[in-house]
C-alpha atoms as a PDB file:
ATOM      1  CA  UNK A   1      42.990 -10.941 -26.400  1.00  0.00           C
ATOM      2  CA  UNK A   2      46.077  -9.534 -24.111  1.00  0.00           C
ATOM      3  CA  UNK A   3      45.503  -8.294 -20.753  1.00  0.00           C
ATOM      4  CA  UNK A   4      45.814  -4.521 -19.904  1.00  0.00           C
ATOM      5  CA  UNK A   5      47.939  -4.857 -16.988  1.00  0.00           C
ATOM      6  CA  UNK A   6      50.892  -6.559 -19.126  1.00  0.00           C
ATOM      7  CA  UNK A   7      49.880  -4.068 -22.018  1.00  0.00           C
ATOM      8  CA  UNK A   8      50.239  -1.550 -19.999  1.00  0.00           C
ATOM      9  CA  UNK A   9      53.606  -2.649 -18.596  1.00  0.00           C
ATOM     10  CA  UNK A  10      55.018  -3.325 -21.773  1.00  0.00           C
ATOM     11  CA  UNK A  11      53.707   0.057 -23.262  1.00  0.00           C
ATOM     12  CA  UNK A  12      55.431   1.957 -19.605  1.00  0.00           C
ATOM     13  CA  UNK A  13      59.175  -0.632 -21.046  1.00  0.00           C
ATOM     14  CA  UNK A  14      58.914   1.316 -24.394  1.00  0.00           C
ATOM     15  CA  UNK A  15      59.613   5.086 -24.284  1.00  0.00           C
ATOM     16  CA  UNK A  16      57.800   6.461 -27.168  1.00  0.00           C
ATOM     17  CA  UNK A  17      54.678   4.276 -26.339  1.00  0.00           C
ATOM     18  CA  UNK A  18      54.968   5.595 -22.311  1.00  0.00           C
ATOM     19  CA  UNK A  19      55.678   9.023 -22.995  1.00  0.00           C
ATOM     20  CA  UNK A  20      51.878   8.671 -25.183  1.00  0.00           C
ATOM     21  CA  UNK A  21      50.835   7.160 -22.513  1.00  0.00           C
ATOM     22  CA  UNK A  22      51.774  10.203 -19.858  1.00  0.00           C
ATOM     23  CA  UNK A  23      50.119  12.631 -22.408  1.00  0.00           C
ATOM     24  CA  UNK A  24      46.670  10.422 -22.764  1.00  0.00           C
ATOM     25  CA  UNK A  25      46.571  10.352 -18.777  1.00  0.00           C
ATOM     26  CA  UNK A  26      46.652  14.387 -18.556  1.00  0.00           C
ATOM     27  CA  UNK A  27      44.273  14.733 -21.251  1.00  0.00           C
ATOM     28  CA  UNK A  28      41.891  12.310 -19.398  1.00  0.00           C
ATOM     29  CA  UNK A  29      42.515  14.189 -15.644  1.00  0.00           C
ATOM     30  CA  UNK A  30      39.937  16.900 -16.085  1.00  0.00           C
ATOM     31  CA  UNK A  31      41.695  19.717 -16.456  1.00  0.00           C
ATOM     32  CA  UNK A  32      45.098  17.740 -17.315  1.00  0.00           C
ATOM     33  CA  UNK A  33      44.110  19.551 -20.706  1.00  0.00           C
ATOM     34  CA  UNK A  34      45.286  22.867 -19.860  1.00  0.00           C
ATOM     35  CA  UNK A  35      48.446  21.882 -18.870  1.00  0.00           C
ATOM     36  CA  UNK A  36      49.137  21.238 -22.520  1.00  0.00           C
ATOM     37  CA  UNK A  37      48.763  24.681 -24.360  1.00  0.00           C
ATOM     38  CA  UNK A  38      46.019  25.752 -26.585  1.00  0.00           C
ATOM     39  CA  UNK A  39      45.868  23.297 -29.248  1.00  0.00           C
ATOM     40  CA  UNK A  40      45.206  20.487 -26.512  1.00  0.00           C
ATOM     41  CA  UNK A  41      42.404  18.732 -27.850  1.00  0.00           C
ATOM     42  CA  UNK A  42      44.478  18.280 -30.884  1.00  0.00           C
ATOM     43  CA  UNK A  43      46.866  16.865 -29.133  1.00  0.00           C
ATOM     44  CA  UNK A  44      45.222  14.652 -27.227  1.00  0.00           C
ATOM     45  CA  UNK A  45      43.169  13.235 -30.039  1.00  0.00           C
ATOM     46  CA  UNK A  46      46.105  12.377 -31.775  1.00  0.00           C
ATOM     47  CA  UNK A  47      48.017  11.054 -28.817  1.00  0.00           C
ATOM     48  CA  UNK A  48      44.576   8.272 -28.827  1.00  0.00           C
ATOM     49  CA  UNK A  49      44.886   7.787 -32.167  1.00  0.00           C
ATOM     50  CA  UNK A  50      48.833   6.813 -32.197  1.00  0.00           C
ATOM     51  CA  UNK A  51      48.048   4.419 -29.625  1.00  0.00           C
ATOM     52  CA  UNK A  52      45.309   2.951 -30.987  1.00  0.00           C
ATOM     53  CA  UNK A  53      48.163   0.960 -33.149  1.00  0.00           C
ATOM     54  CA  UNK A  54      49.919   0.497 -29.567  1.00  0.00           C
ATOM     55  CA  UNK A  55      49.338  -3.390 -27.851  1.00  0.00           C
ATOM     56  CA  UNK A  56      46.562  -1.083 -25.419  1.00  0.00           C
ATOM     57  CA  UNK A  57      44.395  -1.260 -27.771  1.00  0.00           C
ATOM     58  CA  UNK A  58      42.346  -3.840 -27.776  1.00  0.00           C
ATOM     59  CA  UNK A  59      43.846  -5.501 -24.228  1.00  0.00           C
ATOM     60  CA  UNK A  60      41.216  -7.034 -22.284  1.00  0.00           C
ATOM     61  CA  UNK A  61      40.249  -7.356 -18.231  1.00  0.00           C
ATOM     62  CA  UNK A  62      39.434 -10.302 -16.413  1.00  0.00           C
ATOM     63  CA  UNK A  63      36.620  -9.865 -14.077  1.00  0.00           C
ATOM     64  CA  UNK A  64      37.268 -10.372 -10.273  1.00  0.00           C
ATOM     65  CA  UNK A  65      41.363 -10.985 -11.216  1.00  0.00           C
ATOM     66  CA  UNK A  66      43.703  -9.620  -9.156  1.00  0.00           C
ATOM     67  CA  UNK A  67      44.487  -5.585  -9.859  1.00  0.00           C
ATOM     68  CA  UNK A  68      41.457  -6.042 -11.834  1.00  0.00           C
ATOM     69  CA  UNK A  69      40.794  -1.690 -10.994  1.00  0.00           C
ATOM     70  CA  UNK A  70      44.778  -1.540 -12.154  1.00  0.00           C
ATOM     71  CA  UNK A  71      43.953  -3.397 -15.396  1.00  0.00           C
ATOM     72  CA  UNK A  72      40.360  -1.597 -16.106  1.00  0.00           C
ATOM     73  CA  UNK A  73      42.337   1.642 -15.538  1.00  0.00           C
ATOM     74  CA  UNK A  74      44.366   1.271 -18.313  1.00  0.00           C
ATOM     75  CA  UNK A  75      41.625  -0.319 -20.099  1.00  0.00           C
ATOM     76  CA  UNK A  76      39.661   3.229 -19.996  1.00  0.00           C
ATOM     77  CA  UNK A  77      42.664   5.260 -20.862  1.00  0.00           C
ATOM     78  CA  UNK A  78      42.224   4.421 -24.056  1.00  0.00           C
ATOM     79  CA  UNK A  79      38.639   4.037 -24.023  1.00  0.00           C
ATOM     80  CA  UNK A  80      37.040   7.019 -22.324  1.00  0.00           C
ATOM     81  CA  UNK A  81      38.531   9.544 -25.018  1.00  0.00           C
ATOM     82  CA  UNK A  82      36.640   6.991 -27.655  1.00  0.00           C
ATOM     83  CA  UNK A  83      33.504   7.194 -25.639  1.00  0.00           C
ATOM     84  CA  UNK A  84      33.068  10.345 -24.909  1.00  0.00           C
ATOM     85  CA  UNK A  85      29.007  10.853 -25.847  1.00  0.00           C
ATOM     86  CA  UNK A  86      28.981   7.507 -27.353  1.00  0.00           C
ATOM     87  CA  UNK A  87      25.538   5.618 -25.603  1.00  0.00           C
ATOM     88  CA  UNK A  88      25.681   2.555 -27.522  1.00  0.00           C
ATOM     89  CA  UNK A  89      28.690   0.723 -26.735  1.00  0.00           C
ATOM     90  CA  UNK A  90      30.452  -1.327 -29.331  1.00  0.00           C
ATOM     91  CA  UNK A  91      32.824  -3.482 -26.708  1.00  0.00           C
ATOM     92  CA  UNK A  92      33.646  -4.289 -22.718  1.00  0.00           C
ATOM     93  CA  UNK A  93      36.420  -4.052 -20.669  1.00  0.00           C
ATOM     94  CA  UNK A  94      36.036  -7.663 -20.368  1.00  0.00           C
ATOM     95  CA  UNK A  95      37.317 -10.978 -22.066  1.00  0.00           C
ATOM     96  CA  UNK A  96      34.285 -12.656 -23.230  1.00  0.00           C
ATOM     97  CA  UNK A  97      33.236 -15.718 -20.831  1.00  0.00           C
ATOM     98  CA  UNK A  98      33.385 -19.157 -22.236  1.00  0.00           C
ATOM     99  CA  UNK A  99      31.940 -22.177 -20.360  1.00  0.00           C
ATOM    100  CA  UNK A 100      30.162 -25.266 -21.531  1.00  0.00           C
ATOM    101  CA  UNK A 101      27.487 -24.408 -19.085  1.00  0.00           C
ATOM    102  CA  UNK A 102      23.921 -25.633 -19.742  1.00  0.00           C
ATOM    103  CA  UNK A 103      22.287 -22.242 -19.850  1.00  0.00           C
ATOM    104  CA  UNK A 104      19.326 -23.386 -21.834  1.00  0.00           C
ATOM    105  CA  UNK A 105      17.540 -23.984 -18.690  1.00  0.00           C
ATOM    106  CA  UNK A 106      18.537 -20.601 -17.727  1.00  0.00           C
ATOM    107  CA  UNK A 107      16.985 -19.492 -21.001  1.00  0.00           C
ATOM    108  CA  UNK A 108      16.356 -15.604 -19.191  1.00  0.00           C
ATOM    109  CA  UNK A 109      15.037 -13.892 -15.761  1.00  0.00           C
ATOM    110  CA  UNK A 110      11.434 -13.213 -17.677  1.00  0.00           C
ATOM    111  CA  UNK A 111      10.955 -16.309 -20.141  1.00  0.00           C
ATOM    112  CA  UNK A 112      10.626 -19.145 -17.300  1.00  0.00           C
ATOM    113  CA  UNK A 113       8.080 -18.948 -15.031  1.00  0.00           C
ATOM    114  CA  UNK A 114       7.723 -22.654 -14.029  1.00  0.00           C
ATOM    115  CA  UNK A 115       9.192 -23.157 -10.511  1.00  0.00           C
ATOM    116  CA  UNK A 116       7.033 -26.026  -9.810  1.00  0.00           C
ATOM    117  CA  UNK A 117       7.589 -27.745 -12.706  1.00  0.00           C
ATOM    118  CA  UNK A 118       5.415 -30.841 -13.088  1.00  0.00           C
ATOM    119  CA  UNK A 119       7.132 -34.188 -13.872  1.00  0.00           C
ATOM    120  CA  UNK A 120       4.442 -37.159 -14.614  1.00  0.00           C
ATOM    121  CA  UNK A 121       5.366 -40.145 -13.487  1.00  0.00           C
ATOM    122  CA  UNK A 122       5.692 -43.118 -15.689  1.00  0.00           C
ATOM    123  CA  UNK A 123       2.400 -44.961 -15.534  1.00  0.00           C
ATOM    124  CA  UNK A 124       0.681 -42.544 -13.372  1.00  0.00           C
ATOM    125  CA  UNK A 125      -1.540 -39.935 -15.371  1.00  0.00           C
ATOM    126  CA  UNK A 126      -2.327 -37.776 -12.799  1.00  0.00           C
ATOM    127  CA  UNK A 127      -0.034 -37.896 -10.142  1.00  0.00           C
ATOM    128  CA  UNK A 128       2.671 -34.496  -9.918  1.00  0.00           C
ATOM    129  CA  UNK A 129       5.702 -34.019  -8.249  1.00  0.00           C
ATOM    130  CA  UNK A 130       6.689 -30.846  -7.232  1.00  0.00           C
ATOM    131  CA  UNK A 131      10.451 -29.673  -7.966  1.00  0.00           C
ATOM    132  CA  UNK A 132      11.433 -26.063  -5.866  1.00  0.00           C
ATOM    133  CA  UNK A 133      14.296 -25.190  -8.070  1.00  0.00           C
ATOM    134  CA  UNK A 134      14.998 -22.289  -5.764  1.00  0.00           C
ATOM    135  CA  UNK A 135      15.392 -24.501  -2.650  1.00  0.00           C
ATOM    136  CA  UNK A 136      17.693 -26.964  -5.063  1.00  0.00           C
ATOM    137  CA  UNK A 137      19.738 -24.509  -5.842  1.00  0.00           C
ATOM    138  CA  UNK A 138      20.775 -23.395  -2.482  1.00  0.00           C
ATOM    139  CA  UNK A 139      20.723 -26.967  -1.619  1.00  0.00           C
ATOM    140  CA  UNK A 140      23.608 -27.200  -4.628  1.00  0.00           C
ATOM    141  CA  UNK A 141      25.430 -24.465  -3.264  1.00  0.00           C
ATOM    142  CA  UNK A 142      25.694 -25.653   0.357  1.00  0.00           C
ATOM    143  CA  UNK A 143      27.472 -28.944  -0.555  1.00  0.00           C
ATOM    144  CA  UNK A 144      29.598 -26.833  -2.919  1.00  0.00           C
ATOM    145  CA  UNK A 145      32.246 -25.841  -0.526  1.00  0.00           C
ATOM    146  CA  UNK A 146      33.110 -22.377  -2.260  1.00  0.00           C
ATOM    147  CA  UNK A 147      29.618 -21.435  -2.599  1.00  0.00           C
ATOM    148  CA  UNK A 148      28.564 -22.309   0.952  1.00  0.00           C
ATOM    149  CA  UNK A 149      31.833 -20.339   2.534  1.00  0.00           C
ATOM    150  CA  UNK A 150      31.362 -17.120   0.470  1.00  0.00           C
ATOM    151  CA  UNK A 151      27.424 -17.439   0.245  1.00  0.00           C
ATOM    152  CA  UNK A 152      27.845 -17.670   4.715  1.00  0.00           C
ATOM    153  CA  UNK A 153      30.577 -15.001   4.419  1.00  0.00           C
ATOM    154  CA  UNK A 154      28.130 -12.299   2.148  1.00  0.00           C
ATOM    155  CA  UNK A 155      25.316 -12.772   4.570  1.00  0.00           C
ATOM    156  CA  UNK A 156      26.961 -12.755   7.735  1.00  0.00           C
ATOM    157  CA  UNK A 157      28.411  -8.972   6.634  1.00  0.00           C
ATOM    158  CA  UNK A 158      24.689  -8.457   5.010  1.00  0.00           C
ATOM    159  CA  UNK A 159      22.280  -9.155   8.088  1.00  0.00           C
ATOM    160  CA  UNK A 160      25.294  -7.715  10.937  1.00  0.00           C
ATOM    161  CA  UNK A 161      23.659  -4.446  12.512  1.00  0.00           C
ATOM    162  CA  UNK A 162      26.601  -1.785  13.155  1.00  0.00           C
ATOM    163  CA  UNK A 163      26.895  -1.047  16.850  1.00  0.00           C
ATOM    164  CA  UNK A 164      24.318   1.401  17.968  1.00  0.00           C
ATOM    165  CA  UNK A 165      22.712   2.192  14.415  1.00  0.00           C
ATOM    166  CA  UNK A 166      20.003   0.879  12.742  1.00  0.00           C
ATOM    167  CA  UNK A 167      22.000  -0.098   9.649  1.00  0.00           C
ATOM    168  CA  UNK A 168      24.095  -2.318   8.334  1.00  0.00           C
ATOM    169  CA  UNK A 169      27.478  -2.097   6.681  1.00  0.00           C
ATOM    170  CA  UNK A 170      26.189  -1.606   3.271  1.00  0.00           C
ATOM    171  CA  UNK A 171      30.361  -1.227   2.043  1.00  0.00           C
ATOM    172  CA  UNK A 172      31.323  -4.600   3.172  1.00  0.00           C
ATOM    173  CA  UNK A 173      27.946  -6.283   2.383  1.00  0.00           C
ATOM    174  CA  UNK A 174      28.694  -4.898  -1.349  1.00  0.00           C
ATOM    175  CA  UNK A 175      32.035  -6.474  -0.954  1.00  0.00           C
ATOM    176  CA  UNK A 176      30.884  -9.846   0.304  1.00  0.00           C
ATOM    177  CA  UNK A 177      28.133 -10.047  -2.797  1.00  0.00           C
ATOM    178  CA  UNK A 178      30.832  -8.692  -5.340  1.00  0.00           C
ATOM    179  CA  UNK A 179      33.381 -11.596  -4.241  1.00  0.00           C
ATOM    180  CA  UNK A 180      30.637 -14.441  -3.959  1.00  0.00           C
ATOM    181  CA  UNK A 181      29.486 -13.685  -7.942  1.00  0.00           C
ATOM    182  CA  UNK A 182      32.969 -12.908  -9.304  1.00  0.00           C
ATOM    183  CA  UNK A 183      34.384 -16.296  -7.452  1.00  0.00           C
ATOM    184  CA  UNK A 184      31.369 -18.747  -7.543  1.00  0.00           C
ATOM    185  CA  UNK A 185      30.738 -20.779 -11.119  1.00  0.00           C
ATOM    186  CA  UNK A 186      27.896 -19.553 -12.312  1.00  0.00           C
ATOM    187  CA  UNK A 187      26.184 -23.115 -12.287  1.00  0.00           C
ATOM    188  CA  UNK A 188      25.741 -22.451  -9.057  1.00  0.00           C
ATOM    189  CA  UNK A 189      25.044 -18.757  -8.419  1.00  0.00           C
ATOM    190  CA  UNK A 190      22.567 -18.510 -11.709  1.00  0.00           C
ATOM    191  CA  UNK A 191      20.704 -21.470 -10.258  1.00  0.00           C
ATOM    192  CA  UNK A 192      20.263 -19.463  -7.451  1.00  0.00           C
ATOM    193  CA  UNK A 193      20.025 -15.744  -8.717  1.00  0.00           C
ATOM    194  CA  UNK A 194      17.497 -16.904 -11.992  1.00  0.00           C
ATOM    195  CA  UNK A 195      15.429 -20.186 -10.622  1.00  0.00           C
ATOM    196  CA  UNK A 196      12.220 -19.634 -12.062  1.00  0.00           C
ATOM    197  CA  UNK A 197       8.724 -19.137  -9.722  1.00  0.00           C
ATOM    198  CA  UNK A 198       5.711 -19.183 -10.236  1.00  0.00           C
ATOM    199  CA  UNK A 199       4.400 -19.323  -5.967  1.00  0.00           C
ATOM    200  CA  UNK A 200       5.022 -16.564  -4.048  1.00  0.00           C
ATOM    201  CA  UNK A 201       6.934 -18.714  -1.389  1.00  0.00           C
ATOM    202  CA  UNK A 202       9.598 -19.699  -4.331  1.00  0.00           C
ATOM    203  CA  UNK A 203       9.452 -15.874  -5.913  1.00  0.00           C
ATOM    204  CA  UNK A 204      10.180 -14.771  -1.707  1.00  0.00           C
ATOM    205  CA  UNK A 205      13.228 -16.181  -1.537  1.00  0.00           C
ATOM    206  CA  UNK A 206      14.904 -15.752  -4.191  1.00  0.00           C
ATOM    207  CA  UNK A 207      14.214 -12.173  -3.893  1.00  0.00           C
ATOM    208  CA  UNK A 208      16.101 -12.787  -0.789  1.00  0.00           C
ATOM    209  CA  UNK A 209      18.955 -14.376  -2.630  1.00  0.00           C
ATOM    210  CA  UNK A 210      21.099 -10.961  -2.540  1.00  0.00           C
ATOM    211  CA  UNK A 211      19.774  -9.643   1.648  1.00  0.00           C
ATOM    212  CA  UNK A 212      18.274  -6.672  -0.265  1.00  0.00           C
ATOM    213  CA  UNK A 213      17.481  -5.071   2.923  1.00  0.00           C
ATOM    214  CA  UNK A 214      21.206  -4.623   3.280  1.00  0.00           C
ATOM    215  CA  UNK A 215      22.835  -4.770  -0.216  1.00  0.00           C
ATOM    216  CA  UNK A 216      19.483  -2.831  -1.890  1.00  0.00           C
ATOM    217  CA  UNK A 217      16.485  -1.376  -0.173  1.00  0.00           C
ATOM    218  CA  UNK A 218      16.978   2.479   1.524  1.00  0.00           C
ATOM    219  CA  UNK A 219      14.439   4.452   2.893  1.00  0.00           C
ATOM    220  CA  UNK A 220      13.977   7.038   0.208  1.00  0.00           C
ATOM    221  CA  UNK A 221      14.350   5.701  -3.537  1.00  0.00           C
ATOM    222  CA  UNK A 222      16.774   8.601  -4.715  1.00  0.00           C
ATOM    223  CA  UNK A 223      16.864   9.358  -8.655  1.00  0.00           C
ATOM    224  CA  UNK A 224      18.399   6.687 -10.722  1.00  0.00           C
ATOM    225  CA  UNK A 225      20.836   9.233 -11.840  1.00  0.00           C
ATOM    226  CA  UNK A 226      22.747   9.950  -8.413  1.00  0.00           C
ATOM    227  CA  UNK A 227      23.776   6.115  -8.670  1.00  0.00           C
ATOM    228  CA  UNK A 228      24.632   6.233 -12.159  1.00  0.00           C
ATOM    229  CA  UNK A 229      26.670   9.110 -11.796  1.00  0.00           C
ATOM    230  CA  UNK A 230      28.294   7.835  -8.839  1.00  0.00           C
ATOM    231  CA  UNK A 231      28.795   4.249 -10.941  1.00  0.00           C
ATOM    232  CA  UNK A 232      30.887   6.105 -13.542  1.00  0.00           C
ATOM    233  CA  UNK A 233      32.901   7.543 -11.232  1.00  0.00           C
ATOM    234  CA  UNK A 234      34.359   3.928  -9.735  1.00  0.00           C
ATOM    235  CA  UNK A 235      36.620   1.654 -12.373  1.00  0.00           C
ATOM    236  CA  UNK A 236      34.985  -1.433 -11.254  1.00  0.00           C
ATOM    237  CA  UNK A 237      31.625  -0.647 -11.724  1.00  0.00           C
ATOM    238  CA  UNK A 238      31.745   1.621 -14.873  1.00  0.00           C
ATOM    239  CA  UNK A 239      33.389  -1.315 -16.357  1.00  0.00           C
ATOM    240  CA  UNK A 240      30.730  -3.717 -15.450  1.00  0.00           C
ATOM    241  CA  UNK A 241      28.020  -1.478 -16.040  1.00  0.00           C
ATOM    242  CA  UNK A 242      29.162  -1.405 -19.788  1.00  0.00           C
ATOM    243  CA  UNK A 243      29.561  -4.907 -19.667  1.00  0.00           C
ATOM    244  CA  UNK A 244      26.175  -5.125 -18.760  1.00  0.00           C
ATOM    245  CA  UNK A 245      24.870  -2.417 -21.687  1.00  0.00           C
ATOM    246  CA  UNK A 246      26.946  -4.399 -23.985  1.00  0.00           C
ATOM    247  CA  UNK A 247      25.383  -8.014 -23.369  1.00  0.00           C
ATOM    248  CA  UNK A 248      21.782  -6.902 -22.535  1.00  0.00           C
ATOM    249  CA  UNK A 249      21.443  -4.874 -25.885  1.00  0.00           C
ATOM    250  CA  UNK A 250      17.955  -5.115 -26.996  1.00  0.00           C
ATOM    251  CA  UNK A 251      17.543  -5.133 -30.961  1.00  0.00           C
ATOM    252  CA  UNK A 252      14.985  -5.513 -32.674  1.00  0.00           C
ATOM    253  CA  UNK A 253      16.823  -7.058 -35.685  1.00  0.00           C
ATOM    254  CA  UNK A 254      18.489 -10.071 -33.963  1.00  0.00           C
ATOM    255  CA  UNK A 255      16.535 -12.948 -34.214  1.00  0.00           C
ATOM    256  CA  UNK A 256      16.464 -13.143 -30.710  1.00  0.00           C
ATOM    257  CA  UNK A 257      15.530  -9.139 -30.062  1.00  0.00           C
ATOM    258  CA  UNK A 258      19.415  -9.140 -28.398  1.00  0.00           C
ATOM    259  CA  UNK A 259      22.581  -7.426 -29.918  1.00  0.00           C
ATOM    260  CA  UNK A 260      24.773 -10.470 -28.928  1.00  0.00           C
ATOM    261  CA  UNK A 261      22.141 -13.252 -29.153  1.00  0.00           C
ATOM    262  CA  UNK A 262      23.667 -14.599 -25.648  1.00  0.00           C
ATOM    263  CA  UNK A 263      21.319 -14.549 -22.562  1.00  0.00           C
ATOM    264  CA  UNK A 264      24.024 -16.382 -20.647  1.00  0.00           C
ATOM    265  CA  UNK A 265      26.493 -13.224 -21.177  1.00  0.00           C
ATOM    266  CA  UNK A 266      23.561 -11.053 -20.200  1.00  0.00           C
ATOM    267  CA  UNK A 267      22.966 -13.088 -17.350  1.00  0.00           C
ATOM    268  CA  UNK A 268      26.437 -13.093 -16.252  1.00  0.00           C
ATOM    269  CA  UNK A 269      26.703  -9.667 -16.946  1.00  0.00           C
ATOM    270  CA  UNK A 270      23.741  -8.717 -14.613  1.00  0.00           C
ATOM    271  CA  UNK A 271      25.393 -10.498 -11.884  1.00  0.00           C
ATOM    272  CA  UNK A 272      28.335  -8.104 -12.537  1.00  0.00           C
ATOM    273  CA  UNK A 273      26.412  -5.285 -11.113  1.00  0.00           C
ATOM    274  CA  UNK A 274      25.369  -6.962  -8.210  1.00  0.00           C
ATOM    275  CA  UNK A 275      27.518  -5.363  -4.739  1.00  0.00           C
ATOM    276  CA  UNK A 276      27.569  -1.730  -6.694  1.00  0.00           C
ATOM    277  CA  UNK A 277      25.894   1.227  -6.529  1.00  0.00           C
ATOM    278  CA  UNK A 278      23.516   0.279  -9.109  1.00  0.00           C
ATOM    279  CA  UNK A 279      22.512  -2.814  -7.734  1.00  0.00           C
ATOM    280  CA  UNK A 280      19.035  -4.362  -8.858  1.00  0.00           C
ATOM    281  CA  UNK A 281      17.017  -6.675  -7.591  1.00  0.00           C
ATOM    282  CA  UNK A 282      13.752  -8.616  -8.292  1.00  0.00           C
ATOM    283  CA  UNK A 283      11.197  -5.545  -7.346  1.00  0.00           C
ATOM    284  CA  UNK A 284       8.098  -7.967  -5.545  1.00  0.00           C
ATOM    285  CA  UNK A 285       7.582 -11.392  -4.603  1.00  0.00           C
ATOM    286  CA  UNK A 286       4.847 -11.630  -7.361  1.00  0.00           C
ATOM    287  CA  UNK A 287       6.529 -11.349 -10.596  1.00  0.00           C
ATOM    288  CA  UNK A 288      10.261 -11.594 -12.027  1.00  0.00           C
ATOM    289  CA  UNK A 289      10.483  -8.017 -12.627  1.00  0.00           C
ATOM    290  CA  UNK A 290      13.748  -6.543 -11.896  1.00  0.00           C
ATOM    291  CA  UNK A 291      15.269  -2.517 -11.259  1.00  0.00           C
ATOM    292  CA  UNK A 292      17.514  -0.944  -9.419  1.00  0.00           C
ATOM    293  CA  UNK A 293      16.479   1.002  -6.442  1.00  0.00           C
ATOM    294  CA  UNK A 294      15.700   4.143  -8.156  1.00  0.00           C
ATOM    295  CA  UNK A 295      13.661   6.640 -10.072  1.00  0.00           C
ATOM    296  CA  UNK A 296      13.297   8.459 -12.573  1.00  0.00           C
ATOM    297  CA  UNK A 297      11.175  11.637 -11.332  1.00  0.00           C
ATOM    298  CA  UNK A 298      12.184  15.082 -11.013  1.00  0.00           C
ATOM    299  CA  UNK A 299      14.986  14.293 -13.186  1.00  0.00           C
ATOM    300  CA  UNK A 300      15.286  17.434 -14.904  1.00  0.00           C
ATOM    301  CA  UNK A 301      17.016  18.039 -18.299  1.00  0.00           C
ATOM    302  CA  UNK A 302      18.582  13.947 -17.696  1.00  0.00           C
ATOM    303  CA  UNK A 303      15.049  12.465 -18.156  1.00  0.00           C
ATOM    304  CA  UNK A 304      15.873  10.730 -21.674  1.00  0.00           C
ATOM    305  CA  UNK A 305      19.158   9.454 -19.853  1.00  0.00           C
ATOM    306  CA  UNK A 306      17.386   8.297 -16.757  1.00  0.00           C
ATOM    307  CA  UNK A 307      14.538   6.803 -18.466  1.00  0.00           C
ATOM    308  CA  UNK A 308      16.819   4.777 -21.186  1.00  0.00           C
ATOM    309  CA  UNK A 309      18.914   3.880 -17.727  1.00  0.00           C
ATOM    310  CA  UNK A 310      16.000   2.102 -16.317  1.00  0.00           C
ATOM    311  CA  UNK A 311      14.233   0.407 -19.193  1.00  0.00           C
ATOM    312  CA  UNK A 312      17.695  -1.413 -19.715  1.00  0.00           C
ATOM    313  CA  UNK A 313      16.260  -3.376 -16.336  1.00  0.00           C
ATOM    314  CA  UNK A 314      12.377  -2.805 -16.584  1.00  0.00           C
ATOM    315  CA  UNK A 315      11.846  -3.189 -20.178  1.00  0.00           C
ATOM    316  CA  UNK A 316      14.686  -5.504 -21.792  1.00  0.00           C
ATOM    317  CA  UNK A 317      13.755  -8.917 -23.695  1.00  0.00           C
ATOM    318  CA  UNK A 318      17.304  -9.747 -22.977  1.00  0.00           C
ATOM    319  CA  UNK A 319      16.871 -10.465 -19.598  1.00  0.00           C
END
């Protein structure tokens, strides 16, 4: 699939296709639709539909490239007319990942809960080993020399106090996290992120994984719909956000109960959403449920929206 940012550029080289272009963007800026007469929605609807034959159609982001809020800009120029009261969302901003990665041991957050698994030895009927997959995996990433600068680099910005305050730079810790899971293979940040427990030692730390005293945990849990809204508002994570919705559809007619029949793009698509203002996290040290740092009471005439928000984390066989 062809990349946005060169779509873009050629559509801005061609003058009927750029002078579309100019019209889409008003339409899009709020009230860009006044500017344009009366029969503006008209217009504006056909201006999307003329381009849907343009190359933007169809172009593609890379997650964590360079311009990437450039590329996803363009991206939802096109898109956000489509969308507009769509929920269920038929694509992402983002080229699909490919990687012969083992996942199957990954199989999903909720399926494995066998942290100590228990190897017999040859000749030996009841002696166990015990193998801490958590504690492998950030064994893994500390001789990985990626993973061990950017994993140091997100936690030094996580646990640093700001001068005089009792908090931490939440910005930069976001930052830090974003740039460890858009950079690090995923053989190495899954295996940290998704290692299965079943101790509460195990379950402890890789609740830690993310420092969700920094990047997650506030004093008041504020209603799941003041992140959300603020989520929409930001390229980045509105585009990863639907990248998420798209991989971690639940249906109950796929064989496996998910839309693309792909925990590893769920998987990878949850780690998406780590660093932004919908960040989740495993809730306890006792069991692999996961949420974001929200609720859904007093949520007024939005409680459907909230609630359908939330189960996407609390109640979703994908995961």
């Amino acid at each position: 699939s062809r990349d946005c940012l060169q779509a873009g550029e050629s559509c801005t080289n061609d003058p009927i296709c750029s002078a579309k272009f100019r019209t889409l963007r008003q339409c899009i800026a709020g009230n860009g639709a006044n500017k344009l007469g009366p029969d503006a929605k008209s217009q504006c609807r056909s201006t999307v539909t003329a381009l849907l034959s343009s190359q933007l159609y169809g172009c593609k982001c890379k997650r964590g490239m360079k311009k990437e809020k450039h590329c996803l800009s363009v991206y939802w120029s096109i898109h956000h007319t489509l969308m507009e009261g769509m929920n269920v969302l038929e694509s992402s901003p983002y080229e699909p990942f490919v990687r012969g990665f083992d996942y199957v041991r990954l199989a999903s957050i909720t399926a494995g809960s066998d942290c100590l698994i228990s190897h017999h030895l040859p000749g030996s009927e009841n002696e166990v080993t015990q193998v801490n997959r958590c504690l492998d995996a950030a064994k893994a990433c500390n001789v990985d020399e990626m993973c061990q600068r950017l994993r140091t680099e997100y936690v030094s910005f996580c646990i640093r106090r700001l001068a005089r305050a009792d908090a931490c730079n939440r910005s930069k810790c976001h930052k830090a996290l974003r740039k460890f899971f858009d950079r690090v293979p995923p053989e190495y940040t899954h295996e940290l992120l998704f290692c299965p427990c079943d101790d509460t030692a195990c379950a402890e730390r890789r609740r830690q994984t993310i420092v969700p005293a920094c990047s997650y945990e506030a004093k008041e849990k504020p209603n799941c719909l003041a992140p959300l809204d603020s989520c929409r508002e930001n390229y980045v994570c509105r585009s990863r956000y639907a990248e998420f919705q798209f991989n971690c559809q639940p249906s109950p007619q796929a064989a496996s109960g998910c839309r693309r029949d792909s925990y590893a793009a769920c998987l990878l698509a949850y780690t998406g959403i780590i660093g932004s203002p919908i960040t989740p996290n495993y809730i306890d040290n006792s069991t692999s449920s996961i949420a974001p740092w929200c609720t859904c009471n007093a949520s007024g005439n939005r409680q459907e929206e909230c609630e359908s928000f939330l189960h996407l984390f609390t109640d979703n066989i994908c995961l």
